[in-house]
Protein backbone atom coordinates (compact mmCIF):
# COMPACT_ATOMS: atom_id res chain seq x y z
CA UNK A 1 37.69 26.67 -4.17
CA UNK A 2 34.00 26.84 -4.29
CA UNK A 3 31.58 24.80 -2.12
CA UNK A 4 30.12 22.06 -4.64
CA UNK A 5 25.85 20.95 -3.96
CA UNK A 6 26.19 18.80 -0.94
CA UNK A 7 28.02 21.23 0.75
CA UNK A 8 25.72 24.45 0.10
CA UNK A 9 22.77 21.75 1.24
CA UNK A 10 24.79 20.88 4.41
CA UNK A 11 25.28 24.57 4.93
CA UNK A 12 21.80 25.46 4.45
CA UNK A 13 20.37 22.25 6.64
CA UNK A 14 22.90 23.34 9.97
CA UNK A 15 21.79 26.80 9.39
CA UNK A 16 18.29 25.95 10.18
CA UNK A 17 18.87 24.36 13.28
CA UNK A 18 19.65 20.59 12.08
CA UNK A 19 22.54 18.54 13.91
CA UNK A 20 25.82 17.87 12.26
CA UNK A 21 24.42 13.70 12.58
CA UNK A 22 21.49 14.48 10.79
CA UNK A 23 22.88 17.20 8.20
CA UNK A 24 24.97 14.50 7.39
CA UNK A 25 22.55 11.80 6.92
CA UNK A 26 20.50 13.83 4.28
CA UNK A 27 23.68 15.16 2.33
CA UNK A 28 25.06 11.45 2.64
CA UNK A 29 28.60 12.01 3.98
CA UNK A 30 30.10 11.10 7.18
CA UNK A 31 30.22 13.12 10.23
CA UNK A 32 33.93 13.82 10.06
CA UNK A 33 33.44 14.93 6.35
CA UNK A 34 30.73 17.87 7.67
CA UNK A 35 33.42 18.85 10.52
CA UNK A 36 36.01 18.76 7.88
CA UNK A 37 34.23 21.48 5.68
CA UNK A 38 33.56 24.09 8.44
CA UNK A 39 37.50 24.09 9.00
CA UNK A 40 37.38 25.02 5.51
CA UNK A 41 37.96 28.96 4.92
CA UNK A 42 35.80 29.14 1.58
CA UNK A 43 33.23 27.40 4.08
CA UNK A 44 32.92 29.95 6.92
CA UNK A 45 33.80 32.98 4.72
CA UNK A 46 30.19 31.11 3.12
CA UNK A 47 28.69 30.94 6.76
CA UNK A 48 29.48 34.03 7.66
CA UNK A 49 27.94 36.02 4.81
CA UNK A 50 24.79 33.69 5.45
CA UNK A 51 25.11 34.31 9.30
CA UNK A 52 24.92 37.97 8.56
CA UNK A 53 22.45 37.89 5.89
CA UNK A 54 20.29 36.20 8.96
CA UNK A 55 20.89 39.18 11.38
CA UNK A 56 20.10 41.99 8.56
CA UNK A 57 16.97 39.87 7.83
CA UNK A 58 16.13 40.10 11.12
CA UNK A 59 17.24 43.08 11.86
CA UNK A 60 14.75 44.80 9.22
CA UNK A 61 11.77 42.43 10.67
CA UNK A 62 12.56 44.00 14.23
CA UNK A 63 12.66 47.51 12.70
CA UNK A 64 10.00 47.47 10.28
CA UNK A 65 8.04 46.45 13.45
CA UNK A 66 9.24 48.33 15.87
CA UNK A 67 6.14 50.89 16.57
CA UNK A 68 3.84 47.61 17.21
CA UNK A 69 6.58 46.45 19.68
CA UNK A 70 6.75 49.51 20.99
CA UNK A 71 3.16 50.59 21.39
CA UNK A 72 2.31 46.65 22.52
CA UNK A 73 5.13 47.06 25.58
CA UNK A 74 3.67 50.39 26.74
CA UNK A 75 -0.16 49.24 26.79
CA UNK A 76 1.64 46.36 29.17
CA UNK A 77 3.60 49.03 31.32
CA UNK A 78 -0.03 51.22 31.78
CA UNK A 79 -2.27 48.79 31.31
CA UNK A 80 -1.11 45.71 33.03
CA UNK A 81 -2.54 43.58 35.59
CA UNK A 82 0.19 43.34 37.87
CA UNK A 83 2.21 46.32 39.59
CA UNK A 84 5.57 44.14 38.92
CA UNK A 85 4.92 44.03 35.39
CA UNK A 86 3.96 47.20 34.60
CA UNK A 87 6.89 48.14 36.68
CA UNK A 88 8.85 46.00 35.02
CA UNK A 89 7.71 47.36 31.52
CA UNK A 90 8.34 51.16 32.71
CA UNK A 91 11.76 50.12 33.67
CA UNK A 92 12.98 48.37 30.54
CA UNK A 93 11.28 51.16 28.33
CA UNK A 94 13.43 53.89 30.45
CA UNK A 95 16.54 51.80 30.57
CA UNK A 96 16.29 51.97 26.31
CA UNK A 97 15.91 55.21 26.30
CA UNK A 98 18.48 56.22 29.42
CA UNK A 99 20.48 53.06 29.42
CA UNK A 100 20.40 50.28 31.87
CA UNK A 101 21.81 51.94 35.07
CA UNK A 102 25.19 50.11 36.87
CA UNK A 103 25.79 48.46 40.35
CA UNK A 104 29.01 49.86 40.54
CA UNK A 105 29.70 52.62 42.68
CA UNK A 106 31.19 55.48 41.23
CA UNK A 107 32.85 58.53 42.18
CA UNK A 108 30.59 61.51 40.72
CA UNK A 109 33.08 64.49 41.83
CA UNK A 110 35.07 64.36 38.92
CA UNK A 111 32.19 63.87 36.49
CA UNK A 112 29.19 67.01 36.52
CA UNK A 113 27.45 65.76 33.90
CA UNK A 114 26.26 63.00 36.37
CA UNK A 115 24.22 65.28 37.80
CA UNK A 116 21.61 65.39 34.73
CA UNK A 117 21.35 61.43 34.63
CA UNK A 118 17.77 60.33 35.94
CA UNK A 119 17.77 57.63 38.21
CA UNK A 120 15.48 55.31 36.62
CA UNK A 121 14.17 53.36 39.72
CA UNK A 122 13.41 56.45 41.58
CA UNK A 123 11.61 57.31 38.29
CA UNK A 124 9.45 53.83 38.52
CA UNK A 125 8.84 54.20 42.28
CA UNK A 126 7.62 57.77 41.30
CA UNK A 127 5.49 56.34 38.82
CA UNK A 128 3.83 53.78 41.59
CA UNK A 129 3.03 56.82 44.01
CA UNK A 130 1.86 58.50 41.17
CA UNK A 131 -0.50 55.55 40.13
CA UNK A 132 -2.10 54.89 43.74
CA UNK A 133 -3.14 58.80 43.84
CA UNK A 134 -5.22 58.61 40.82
């Protein structure tokens, strides 16, 4: 079964941020009726295509971006006024890169390859000593 008008509009109007209450107000059904629908599989097999339509969307926005973002957050990690958030941007930009190190303590005899890993806060405290000699 395929969702009718009222239901795409109700669809549409909670994907865009509006409350069930409101949604439907404007479709003119009763609350129940909306909660009904998203039990509905033809409804979320709907929602879910639409919910991942959304991500690609913004998904492609991110990436066609990305060089701005990119070049923006490492002006802030050289460039910015406080130590912390330079830091701060030095630390994320590593951690994307390296991968966000863990709190857990870990035994490294069985594993080598730990060896090679770069210790990303050692790396940023580096990077402090390296900026108050300059």
């Amino acid at each position: 079964m395929d969702l009718d008008k009222r239901q795409m509009k109700a669809m549409d109007l909670l994907l865009s941020g509006e409350t069930i209450t409101d949604t439907a107000k404007i479709v003119g059904v009763e609350r129940k009726t909306i909660y009904r629908w998203k039990e509905r599989e033809d409804w979320n097999v709907e929602w879910n295509e639409r919910i991942q339509e959304i991500k690609t969307e913004g998904n492609n926005m991110i990436t066609n971006n990305l060089d701005k973002y990119v070049s923006e957050l490492e002006k802030i990690a050289m460039t910015g006024r406080s130590e912390k958030v330079r830091t701060d941007a030095l630390q994320y930009l590593i951690n994307r890169v390296l991968g966000t190190p863990t709190t857990k303590t870990q035994d490294v005899t069985d594993d080598e390859d730990d060896k090679d890993k770069v210790d990303t806060k050692q790396v940023a405290e580096e990077f402090k000593k390296f900026k108050r000699v300059k």
